[in-house]
N, C-alpha and C. Protein backbone atom coordinates (compact mmCIF):
# COMPACT_ATOMS: atom_id res chain seq x y z
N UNK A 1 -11.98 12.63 -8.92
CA UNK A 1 -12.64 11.82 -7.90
C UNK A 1 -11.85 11.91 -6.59
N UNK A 2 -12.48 12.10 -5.58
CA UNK A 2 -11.62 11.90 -4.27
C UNK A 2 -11.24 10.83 -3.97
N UNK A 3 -10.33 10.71 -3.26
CA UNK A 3 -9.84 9.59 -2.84
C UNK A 3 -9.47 9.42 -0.78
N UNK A 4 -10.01 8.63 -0.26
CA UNK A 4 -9.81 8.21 1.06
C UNK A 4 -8.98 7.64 1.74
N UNK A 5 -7.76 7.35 2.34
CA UNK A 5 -6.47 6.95 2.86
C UNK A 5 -7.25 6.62 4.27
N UNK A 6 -7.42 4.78 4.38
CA UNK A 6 -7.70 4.37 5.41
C UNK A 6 -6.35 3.35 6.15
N UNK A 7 -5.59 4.09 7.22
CA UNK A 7 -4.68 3.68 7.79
C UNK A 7 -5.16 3.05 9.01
N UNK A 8 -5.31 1.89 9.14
CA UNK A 8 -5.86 0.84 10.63
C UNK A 8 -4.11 0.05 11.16
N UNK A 9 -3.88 0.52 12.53
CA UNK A 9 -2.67 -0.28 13.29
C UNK A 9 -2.93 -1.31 14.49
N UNK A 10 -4.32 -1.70 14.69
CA UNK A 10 -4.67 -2.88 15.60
C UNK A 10 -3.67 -3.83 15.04
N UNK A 11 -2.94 -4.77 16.44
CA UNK A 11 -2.91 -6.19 15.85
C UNK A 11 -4.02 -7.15 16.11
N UNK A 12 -4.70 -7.07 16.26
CA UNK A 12 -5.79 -7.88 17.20
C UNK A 12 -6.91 -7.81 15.90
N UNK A 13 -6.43 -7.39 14.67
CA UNK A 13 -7.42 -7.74 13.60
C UNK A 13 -8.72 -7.22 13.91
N UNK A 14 -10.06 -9.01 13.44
CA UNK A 14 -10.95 -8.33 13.41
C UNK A 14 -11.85 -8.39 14.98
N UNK A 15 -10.80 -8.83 15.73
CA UNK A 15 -11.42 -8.31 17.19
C UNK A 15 -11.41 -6.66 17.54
N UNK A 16 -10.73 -6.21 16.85
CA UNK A 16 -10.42 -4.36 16.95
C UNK A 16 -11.27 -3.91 16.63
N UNK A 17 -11.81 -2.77 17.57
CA UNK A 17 -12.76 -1.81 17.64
C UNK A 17 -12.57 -0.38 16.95
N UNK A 18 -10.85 -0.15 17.43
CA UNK A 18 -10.66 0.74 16.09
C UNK A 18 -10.46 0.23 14.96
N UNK A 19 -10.12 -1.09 15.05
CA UNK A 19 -10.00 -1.29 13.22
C UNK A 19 -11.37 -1.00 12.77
N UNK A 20 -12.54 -1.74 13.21
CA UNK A 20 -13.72 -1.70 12.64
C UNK A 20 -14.26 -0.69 12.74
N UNK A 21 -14.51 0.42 13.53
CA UNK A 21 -15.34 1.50 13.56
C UNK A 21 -14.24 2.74 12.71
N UNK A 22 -12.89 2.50 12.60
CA UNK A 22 -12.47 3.52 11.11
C UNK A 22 -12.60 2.78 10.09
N UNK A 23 -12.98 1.17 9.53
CA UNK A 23 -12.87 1.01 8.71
C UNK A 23 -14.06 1.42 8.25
N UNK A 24 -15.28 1.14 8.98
CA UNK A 24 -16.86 1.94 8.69
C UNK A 24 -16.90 3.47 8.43
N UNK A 25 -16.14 3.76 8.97
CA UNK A 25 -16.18 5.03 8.65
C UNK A 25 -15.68 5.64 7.28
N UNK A 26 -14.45 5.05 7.23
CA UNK A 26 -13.99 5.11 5.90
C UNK A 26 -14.57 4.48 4.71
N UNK A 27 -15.24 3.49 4.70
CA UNK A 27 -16.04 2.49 3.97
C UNK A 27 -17.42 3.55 3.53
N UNK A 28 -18.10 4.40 4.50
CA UNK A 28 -18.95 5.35 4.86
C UNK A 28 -19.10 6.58 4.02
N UNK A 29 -17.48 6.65 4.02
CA UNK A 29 -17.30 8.15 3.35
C UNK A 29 -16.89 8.01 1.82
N UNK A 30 -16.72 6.61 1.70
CA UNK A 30 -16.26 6.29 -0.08
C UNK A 30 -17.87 6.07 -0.77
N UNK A 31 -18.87 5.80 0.06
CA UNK A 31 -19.64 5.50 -0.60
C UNK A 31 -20.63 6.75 -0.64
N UNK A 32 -20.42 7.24 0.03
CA UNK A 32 -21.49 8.70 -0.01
C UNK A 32 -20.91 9.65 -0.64
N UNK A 33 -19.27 9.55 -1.31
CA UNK A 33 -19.07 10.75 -2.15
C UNK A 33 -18.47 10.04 -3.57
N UNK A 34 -18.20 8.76 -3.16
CA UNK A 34 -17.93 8.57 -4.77
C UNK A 34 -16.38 7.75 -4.88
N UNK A 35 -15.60 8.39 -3.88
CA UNK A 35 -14.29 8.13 -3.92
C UNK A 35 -13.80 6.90 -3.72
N UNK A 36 -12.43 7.15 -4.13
CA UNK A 36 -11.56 5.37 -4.37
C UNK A 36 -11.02 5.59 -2.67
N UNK A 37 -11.06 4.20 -2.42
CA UNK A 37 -10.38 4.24 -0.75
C UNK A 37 -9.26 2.96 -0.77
N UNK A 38 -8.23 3.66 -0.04
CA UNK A 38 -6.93 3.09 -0.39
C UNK A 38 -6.43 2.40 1.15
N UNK A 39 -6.97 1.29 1.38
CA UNK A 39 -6.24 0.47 2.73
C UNK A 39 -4.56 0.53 2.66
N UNK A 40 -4.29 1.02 4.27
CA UNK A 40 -3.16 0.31 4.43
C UNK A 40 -3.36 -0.21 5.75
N UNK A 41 -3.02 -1.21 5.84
CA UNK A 41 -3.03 -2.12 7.01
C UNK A 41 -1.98 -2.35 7.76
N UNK A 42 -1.77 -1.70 8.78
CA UNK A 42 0.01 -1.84 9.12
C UNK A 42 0.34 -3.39 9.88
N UNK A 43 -0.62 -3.87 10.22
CA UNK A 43 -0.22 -5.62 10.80
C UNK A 43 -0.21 -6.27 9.49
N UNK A 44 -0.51 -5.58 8.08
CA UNK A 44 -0.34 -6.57 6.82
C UNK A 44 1.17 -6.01 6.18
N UNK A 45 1.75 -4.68 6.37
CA UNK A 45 2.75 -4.08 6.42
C UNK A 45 3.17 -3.86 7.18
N UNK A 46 4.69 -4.61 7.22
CA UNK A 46 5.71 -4.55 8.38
C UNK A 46 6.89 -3.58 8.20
N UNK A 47 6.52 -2.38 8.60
CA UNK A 47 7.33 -1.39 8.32
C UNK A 47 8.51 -1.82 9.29
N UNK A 48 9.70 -1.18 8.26
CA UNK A 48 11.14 -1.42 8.99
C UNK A 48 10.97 0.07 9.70
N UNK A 49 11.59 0.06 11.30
CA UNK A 49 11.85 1.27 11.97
C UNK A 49 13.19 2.02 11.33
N UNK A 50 12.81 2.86 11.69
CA UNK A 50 14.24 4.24 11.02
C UNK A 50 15.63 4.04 11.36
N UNK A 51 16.05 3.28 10.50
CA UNK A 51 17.84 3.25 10.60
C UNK A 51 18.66 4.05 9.52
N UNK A 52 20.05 3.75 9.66
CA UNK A 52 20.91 4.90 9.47
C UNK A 52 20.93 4.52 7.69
N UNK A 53 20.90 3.69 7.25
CA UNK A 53 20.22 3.36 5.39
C UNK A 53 19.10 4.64 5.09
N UNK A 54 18.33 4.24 6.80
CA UNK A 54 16.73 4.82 5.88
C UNK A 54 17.02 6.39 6.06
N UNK A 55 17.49 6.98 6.97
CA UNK A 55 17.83 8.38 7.57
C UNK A 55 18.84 8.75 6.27
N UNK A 56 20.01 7.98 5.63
CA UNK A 56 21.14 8.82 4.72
C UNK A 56 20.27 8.71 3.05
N UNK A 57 19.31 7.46 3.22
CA UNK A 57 18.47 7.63 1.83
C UNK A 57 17.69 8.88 1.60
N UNK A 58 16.75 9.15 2.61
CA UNK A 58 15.91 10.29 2.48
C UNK A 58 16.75 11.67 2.31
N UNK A 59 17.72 11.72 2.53
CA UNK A 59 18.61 12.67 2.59
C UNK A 59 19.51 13.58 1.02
N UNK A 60 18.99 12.01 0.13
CA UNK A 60 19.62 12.20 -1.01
C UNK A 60 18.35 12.15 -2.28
N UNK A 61 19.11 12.69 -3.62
CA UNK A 61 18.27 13.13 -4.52
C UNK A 61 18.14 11.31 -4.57
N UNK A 62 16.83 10.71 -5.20
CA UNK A 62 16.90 9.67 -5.58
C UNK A 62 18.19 8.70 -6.18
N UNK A 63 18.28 9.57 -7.27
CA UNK A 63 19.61 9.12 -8.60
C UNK A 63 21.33 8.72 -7.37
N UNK A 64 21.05 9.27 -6.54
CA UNK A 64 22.17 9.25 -5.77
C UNK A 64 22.38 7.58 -4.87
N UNK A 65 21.14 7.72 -5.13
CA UNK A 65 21.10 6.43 -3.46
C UNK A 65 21.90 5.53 -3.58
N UNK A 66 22.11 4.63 -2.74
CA UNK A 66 22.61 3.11 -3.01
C UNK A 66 21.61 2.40 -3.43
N UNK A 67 21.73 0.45 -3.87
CA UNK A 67 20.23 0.19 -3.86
C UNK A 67 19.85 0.05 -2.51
N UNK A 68 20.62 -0.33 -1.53
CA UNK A 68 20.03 -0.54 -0.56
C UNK A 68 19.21 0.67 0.41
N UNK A 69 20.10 1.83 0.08
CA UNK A 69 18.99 3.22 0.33
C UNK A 69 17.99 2.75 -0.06
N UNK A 70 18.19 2.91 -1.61
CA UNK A 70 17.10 3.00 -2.73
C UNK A 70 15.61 1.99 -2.18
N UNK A 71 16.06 0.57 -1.25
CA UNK A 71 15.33 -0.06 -0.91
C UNK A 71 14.23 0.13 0.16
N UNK A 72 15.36 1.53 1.27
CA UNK A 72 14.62 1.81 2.23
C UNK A 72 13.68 2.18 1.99
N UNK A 73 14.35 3.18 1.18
CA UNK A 73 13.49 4.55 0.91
C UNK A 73 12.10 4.09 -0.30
N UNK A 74 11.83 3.03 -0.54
CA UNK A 74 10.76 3.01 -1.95
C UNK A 74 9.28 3.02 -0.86
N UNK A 75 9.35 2.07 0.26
CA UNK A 75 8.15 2.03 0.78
C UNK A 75 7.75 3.32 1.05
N UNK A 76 8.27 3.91 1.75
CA UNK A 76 8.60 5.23 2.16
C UNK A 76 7.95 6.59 1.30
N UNK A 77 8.34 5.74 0.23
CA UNK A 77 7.95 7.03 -1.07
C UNK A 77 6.61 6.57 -1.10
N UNK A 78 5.84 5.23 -1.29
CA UNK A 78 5.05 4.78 -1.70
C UNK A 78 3.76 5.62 -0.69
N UNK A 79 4.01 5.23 0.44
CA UNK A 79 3.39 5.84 1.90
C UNK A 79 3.33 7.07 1.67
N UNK A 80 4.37 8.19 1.27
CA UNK A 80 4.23 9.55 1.56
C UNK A 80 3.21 9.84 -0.08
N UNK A 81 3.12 9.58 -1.02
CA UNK A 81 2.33 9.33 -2.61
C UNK A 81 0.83 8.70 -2.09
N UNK A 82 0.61 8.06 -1.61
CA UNK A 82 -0.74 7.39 -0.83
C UNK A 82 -1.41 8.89 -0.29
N UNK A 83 -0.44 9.20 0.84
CA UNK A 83 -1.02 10.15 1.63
C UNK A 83 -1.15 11.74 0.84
N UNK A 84 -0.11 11.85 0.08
CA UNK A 84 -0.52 13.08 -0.76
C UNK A 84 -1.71 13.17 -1.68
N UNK A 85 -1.79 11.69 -2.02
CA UNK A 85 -2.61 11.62 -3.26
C UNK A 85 -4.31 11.57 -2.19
N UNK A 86 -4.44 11.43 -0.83
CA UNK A 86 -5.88 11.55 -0.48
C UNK A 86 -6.26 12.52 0.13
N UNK A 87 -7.81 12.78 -0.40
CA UNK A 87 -8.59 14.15 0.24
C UNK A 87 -8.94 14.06 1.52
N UNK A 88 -9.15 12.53 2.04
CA UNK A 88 -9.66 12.02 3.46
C UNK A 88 -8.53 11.10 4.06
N UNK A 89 -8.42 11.29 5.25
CA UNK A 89 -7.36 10.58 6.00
C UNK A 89 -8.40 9.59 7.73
N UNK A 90 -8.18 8.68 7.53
CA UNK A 90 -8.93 7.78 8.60
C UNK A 90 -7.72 6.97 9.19
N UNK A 91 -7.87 7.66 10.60
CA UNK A 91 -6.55 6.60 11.06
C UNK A 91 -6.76 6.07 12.46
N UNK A 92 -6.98 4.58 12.58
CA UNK A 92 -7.53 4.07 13.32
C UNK A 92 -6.48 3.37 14.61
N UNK A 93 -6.68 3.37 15.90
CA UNK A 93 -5.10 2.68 16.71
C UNK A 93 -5.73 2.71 18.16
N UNK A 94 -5.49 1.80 18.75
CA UNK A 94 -6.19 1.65 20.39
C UNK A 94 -4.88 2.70 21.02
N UNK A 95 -5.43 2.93 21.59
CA UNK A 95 -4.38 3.48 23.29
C UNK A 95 -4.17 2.48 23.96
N UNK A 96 -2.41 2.89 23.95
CA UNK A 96 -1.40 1.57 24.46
C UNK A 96 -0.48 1.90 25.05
N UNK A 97 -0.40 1.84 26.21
CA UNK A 97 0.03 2.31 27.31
C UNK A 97 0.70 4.35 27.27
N UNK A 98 -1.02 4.77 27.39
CA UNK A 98 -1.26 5.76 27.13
C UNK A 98 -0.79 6.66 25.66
N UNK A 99 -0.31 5.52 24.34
CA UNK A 99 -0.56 6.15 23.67
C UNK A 99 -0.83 5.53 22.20
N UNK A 100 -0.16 5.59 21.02
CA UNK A 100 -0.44 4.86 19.94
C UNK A 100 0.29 4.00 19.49
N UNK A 101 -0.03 2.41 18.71
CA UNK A 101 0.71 1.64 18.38
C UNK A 101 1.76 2.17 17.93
N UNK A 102 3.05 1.29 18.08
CA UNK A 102 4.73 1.42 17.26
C UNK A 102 4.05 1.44 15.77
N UNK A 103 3.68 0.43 15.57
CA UNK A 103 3.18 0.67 14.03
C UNK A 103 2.81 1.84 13.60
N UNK A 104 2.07 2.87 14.23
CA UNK A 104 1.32 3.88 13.67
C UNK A 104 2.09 4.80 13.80
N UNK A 105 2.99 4.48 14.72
CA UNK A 105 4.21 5.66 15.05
C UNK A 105 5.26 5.71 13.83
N UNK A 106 5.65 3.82 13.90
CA UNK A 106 7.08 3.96 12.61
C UNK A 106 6.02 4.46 10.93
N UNK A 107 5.10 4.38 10.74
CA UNK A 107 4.40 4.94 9.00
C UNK A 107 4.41 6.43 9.46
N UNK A 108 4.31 7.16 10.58
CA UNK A 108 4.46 8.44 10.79
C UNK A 108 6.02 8.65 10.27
N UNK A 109 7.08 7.87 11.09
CA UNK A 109 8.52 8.38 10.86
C UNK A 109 8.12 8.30 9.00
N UNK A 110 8.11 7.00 8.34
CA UNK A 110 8.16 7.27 7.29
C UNK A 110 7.09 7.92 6.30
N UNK A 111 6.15 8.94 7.13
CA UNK A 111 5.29 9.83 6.03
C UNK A 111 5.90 11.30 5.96
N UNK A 112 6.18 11.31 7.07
CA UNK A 112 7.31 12.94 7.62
C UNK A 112 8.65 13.34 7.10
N UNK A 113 8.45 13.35 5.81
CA UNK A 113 9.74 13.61 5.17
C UNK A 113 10.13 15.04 4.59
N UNK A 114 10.95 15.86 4.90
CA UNK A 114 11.10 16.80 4.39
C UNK A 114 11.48 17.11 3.03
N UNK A 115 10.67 18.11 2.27
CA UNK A 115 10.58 18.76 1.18
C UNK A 115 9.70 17.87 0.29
N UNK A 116 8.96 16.54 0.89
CA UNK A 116 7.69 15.81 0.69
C UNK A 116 6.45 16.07 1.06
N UNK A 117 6.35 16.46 2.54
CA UNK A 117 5.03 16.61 3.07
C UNK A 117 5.52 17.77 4.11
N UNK A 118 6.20 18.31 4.00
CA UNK A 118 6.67 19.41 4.95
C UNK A 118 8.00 20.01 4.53
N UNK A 119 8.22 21.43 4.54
CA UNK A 119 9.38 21.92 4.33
C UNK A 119 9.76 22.89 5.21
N UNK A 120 11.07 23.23 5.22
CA UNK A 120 11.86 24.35 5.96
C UNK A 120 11.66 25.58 5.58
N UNK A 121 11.66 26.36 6.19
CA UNK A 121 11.87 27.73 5.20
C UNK A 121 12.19 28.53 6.41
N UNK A 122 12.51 30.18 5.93
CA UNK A 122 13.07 31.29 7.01
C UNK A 122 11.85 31.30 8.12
N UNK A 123 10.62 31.44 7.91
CA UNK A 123 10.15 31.50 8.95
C UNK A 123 9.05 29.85 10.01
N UNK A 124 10.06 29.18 9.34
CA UNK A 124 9.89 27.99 10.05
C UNK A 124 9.28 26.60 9.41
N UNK A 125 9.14 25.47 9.58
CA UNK A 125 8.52 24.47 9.10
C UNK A 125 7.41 24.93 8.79
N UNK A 126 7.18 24.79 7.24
CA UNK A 126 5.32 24.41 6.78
C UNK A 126 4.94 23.00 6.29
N UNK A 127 3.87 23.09 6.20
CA UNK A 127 3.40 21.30 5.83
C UNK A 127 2.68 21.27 4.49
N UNK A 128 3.19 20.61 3.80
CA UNK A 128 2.65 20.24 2.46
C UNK A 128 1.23 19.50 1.88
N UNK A 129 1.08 18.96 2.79
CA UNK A 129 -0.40 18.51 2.91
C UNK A 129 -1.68 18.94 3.09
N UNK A 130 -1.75 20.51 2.52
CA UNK A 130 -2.57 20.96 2.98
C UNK A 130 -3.74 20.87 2.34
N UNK A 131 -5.41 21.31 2.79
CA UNK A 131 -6.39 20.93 2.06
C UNK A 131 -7.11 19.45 2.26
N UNK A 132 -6.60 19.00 3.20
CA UNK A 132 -6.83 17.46 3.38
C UNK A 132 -7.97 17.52 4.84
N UNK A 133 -8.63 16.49 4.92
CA UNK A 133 -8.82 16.49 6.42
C UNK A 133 -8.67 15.15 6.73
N UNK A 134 -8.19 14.86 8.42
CA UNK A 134 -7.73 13.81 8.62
C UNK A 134 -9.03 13.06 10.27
N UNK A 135 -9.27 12.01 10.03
CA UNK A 135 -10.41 11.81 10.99
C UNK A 135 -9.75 10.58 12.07
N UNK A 136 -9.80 10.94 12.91
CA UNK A 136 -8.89 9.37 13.94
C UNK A 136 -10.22 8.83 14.55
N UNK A 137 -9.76 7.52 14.34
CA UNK A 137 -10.83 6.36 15.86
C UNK A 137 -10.02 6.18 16.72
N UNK A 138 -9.83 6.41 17.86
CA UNK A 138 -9.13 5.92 19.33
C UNK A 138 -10.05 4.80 20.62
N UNK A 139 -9.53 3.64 20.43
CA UNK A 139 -10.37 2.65 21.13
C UNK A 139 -9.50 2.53 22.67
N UNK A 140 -10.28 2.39 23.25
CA UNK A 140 -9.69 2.15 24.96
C UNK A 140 -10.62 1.68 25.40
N UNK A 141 -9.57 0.89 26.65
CA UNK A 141 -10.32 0.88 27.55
C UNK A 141 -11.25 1.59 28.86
N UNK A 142 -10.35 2.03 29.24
CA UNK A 142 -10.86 3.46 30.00
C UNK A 142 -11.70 4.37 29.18
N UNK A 143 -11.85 5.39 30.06
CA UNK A 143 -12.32 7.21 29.88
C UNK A 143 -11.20 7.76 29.50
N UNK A 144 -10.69 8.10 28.36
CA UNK A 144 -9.36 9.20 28.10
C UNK A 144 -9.59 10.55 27.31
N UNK A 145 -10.83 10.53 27.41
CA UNK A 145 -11.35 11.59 26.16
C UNK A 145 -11.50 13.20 27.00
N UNK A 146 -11.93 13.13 28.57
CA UNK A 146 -11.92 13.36 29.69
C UNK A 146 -12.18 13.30 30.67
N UNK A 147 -12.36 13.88 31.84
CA UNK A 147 -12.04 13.53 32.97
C UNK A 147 -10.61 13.18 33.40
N UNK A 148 -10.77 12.48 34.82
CA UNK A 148 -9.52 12.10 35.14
C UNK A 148 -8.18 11.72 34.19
N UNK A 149 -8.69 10.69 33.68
CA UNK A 149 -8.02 10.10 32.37
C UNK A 149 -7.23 11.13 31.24
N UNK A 150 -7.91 12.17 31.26
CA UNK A 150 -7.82 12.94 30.40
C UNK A 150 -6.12 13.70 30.18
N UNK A 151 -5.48 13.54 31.03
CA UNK A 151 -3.99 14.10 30.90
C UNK A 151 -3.04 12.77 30.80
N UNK A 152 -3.86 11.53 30.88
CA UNK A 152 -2.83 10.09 30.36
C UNK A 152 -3.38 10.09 29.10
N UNK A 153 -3.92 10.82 27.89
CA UNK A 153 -4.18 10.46 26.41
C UNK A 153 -2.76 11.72 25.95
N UNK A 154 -2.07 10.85 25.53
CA UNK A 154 -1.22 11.45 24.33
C UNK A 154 -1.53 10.90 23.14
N UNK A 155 -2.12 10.07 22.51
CA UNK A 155 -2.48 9.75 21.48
C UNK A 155 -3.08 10.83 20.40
N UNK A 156 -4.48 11.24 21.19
CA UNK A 156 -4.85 12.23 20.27
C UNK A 156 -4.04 13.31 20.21
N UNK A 157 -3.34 13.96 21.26
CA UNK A 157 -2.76 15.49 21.17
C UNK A 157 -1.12 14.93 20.10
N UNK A 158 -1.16 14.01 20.27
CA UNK A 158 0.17 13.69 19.45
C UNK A 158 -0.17 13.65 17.85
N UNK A 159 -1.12 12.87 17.38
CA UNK A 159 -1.66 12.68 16.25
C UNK A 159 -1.98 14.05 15.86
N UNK A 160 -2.26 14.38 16.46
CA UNK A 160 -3.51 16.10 15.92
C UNK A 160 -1.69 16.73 15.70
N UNK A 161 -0.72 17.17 16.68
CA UNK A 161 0.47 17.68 16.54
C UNK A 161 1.00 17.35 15.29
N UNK A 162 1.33 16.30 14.98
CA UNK A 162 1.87 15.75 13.52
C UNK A 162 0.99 16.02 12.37
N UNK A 163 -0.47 16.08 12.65
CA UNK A 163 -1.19 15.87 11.49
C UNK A 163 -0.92 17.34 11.13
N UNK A 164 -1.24 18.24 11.90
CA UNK A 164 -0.94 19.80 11.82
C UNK A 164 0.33 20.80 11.53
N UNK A 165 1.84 19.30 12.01
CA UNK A 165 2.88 20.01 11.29
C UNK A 165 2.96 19.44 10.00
N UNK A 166 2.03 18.75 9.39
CA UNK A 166 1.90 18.56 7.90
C UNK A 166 0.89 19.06 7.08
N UNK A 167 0.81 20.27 7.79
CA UNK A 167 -0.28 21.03 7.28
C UNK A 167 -2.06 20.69 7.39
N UNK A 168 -2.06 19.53 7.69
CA UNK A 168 -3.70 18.95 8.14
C UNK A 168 -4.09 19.47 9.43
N UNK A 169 -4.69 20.67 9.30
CA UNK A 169 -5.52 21.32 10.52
C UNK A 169 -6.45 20.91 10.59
N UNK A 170 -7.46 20.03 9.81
CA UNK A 170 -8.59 19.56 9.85
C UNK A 170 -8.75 18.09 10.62
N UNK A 171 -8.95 18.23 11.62
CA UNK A 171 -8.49 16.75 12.53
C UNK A 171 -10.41 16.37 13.11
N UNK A 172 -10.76 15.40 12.96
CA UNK A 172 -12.04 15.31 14.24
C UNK A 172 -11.58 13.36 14.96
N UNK A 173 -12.20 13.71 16.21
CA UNK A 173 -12.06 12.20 16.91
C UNK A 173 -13.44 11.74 17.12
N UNK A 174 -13.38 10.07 16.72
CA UNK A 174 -14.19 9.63 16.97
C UNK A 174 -13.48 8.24 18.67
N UNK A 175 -14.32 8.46 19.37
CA UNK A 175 -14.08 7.74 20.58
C UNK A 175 -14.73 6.24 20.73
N UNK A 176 -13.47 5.28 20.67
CA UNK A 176 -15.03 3.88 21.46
C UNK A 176 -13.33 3.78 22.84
N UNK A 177 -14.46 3.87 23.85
CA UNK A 177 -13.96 4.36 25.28
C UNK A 177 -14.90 3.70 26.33
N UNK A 178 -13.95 3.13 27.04
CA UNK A 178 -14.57 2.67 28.74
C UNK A 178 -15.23 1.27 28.03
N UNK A 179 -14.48 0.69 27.08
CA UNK A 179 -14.70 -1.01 26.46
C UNK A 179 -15.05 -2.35 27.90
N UNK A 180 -13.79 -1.47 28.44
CA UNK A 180 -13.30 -2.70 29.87
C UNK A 180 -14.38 -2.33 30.79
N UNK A 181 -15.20 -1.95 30.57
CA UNK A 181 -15.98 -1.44 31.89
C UNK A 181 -17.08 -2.58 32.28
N UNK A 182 -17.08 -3.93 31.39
CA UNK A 182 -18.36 -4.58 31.22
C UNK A 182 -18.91 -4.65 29.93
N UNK A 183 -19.73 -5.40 29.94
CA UNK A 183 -20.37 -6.01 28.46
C UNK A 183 -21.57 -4.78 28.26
N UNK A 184 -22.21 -4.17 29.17
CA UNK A 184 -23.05 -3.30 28.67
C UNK A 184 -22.53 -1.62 28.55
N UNK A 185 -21.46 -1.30 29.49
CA UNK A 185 -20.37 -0.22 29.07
C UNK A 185 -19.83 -0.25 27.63
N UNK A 186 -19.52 -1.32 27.12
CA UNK A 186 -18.99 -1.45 25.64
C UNK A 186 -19.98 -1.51 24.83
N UNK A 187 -20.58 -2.03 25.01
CA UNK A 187 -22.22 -2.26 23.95
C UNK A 187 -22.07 -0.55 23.67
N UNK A 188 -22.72 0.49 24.42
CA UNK A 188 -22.73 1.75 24.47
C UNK A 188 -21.74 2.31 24.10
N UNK A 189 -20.55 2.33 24.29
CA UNK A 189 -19.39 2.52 23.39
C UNK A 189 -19.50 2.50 22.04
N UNK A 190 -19.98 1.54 22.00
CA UNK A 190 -19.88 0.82 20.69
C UNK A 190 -20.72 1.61 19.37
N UNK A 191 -22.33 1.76 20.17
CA UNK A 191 -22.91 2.39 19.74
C UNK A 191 -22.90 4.10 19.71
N UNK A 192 -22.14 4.55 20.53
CA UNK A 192 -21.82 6.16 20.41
C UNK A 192 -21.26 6.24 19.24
N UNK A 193 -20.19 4.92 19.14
CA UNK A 193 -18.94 5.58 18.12
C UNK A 193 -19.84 5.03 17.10
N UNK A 194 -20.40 4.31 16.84
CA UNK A 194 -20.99 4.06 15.79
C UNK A 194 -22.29 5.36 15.05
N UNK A 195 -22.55 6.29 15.97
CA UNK A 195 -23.55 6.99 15.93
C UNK A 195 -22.84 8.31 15.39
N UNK A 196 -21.70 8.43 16.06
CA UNK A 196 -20.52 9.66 15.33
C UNK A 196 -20.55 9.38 14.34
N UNK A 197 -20.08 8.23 13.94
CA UNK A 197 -19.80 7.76 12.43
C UNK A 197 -20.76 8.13 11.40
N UNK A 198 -21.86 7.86 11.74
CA UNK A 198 -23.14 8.31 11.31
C UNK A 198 -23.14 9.87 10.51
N UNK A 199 -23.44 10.20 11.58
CA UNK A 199 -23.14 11.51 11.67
C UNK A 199 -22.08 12.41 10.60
N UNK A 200 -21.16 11.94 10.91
CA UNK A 200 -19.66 12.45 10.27
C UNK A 200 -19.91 11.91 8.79
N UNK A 201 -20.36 10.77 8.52
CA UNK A 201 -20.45 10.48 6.93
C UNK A 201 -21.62 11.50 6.59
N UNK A 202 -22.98 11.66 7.22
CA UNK A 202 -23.96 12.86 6.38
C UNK A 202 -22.88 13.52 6.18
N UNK A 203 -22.15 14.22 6.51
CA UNK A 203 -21.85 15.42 6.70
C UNK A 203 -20.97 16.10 5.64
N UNK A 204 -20.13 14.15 5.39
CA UNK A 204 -19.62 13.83 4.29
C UNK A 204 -19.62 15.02 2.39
């Protein structure tokens, strides 16, 4: 059975537009193929940022650690086992000051672990994750998708970068964009991204 890895980093709950339009989406794609879908909620998980425990744990064979490695490192394992174990990846995060929540950033530090989801070798880093595809919602306020706007989005080119040095070349964006523009600018937003969604689950 497949399985779906729905990662949402709004704090703003269920006022979030990316929370809700990846959680539909993901909700979308469990039900049209069958699969188990596995929430993680990073405002319900308070990931610790990368300190020198969590950096000398990952470093060592398990059996070695301290417990307090041992402590860093379990979420860590848990997160990188989530993400190996799904065929679909949904990862949902507003643009914040031009790019993606800390939250979505620190579950990146701890999914990126070498000889887990990516390894070294002579002719350079490969990514272990391969075979997967990974789908982002990006909510803003503005236009960042393009136009003007379009060289202040690091969000997506950053996400797509990571997803791809872990071997996930399969990336698509879904946009709810130009929110702040007014109550009938967002309505339409609202409904584009909702209409992708659409879309992207047939396709399912």
């Amino acid at each position: 059975m497949s399985s779906i890895l729905l990662v949402t980093s709004s704090p703003r709950g269920s006022e979030s537009l990316s929370n809700a339009i990846a959680t539909e989406l993901a909700e979308k794609f469990a039900a049209q193929t069958g699969g188990a879908l596995v929430r993680r909620d990073l405002t319900e998980t308070q990931l610790d940022h990368v300190d020198g425990t969590f950096t000398a744990a990952i470093r060592k064979p398990a059996a070695d650690r301290t417990v307090e490695e041992a402590e860093a490192a379990a979420i860590s394992d848990k997160l990188v086992a989530e993400l190996m174990a799904a065929d679909t990846i949904v990862i949902g995060t507003g643009l914040i000051n031009f790019n993606i929540y800390s939250s979505l950033k620190t579950w990146i530090d701890h999914i990126a672990r070498a000889g887990l989801t990516f390894s070294y070798t002579e002719n350079g880093p490969v990514g272990l994750a391969k075979g997967k595809k990974a789908y982002l919602v990006l909510a803003a306020g503005g236009i960042y998708s393009s136009g003007p706007g379009a060289p202040l989005n690091h969000a997506e080119p950053y996400l797509k970068t990571v997803l791809g040095f872990l071997g996930i070349e399969l990336v698509e964006t879904v946009y709810v964009e130009g929110v702040a523009y007014g109550p009938e600018a967002a309505e339409k937003a609202v409904a584009s991204a909702k209409a992708k969604v659409e879309e992207l689950a047939r396709a399912a």
